[in-house]
Protein backbone atom coordinates (compact mmCIF):
# COMPACT_ATOMS: atom_id res chain seq x y z
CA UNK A 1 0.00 0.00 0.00
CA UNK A 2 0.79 3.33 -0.89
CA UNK A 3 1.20 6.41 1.55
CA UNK A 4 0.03 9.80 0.74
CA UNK A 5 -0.14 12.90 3.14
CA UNK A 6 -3.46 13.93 4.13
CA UNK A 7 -3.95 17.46 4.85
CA UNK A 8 -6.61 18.09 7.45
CA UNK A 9 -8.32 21.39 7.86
CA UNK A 10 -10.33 22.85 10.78
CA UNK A 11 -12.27 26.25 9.93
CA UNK A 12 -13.40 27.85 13.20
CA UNK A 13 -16.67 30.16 13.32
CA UNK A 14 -14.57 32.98 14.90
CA UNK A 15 -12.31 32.87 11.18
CA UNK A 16 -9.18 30.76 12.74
CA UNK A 17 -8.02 27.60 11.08
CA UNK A 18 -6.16 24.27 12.67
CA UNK A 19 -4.51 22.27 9.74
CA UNK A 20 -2.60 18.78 10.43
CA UNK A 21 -0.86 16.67 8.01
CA UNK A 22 -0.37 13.15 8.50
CA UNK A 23 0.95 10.33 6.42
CA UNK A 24 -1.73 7.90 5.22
CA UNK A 25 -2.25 4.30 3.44
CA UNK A 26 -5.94 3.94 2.08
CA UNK A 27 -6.68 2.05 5.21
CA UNK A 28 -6.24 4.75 7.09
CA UNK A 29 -7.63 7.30 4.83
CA UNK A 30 -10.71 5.45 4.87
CA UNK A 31 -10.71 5.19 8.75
CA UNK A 32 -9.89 9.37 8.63
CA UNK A 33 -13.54 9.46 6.74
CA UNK A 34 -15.56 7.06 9.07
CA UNK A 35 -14.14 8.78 12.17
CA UNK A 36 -15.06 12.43 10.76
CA UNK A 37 -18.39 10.93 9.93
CA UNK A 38 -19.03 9.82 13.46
CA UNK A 39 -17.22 12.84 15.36
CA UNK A 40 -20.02 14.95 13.29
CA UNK A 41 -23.18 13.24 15.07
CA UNK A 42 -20.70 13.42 18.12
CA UNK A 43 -20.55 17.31 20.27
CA UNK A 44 -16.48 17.53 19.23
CA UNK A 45 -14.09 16.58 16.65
CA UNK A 46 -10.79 15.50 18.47
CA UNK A 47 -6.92 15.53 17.49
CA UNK A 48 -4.11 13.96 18.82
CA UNK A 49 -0.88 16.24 18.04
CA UNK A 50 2.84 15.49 19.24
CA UNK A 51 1.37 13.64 22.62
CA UNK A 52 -1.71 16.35 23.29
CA UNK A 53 -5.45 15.61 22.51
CA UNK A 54 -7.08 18.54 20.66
CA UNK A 55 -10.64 18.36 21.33
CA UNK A 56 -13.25 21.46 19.26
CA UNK A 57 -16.59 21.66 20.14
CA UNK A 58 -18.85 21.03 16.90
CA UNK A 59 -20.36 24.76 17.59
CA UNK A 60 -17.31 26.57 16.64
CA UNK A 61 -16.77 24.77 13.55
CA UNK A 62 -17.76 26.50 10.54
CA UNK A 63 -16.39 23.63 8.11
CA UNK A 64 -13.69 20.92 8.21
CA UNK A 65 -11.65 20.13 4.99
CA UNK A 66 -9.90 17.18 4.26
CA UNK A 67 -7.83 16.88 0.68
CA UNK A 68 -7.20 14.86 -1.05
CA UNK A 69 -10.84 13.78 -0.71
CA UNK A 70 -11.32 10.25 0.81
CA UNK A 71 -12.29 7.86 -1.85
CA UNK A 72 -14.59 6.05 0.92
CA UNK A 73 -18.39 6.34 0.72
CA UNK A 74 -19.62 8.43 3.45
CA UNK A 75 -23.40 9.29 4.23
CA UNK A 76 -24.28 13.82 3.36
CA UNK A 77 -21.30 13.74 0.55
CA UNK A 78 -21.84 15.05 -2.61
CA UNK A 79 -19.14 13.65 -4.54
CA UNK A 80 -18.08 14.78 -8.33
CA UNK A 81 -19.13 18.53 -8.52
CA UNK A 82 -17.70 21.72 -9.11
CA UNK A 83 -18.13 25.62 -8.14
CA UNK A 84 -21.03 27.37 -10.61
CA UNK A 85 -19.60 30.43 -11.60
């Protein structure tokens, strides 16, 4: 298997962003999807960074970004579209 960095993006309500990268197999991409699908019918989305958990209450999140896009099905994704101008 294949690694690829993931880039993953945190946009906070109050305009701030939190980006991590991480090195990922498609295992583990796919995992990355599943536990951002769960962490958004949870109250926080969590990250663990150099030995400290991040933890960000759903209600300052405007939007969370993760690119390349996981290739995994998940459930409120529109997949294949692009921007009207």
């Amino acid at each position: 298997m294949s690694s690829q960095t993931i880039r993953l993006t945190v946009h906070f309500a109050h305009g701030e962003s939190f980006t991590v990268e991480a090195d990922a197999d498609d295992m583990q991409l796919r995992n990355l999807a599943g536990n951002i699908e769960q962490a958004m019918s949870a109250n926080y989305v969590g990250v663990e960074l150099e030995g400290a958990l991040h933890l960000f209450p759903l209600h300052a999140i405007r939007a969370i970004e993760i690119s390349p896009a996981p290739t995994s099905v998940m459930a409120h994704v529109v997949r294949d579209v692009r921007r009207a101008r």
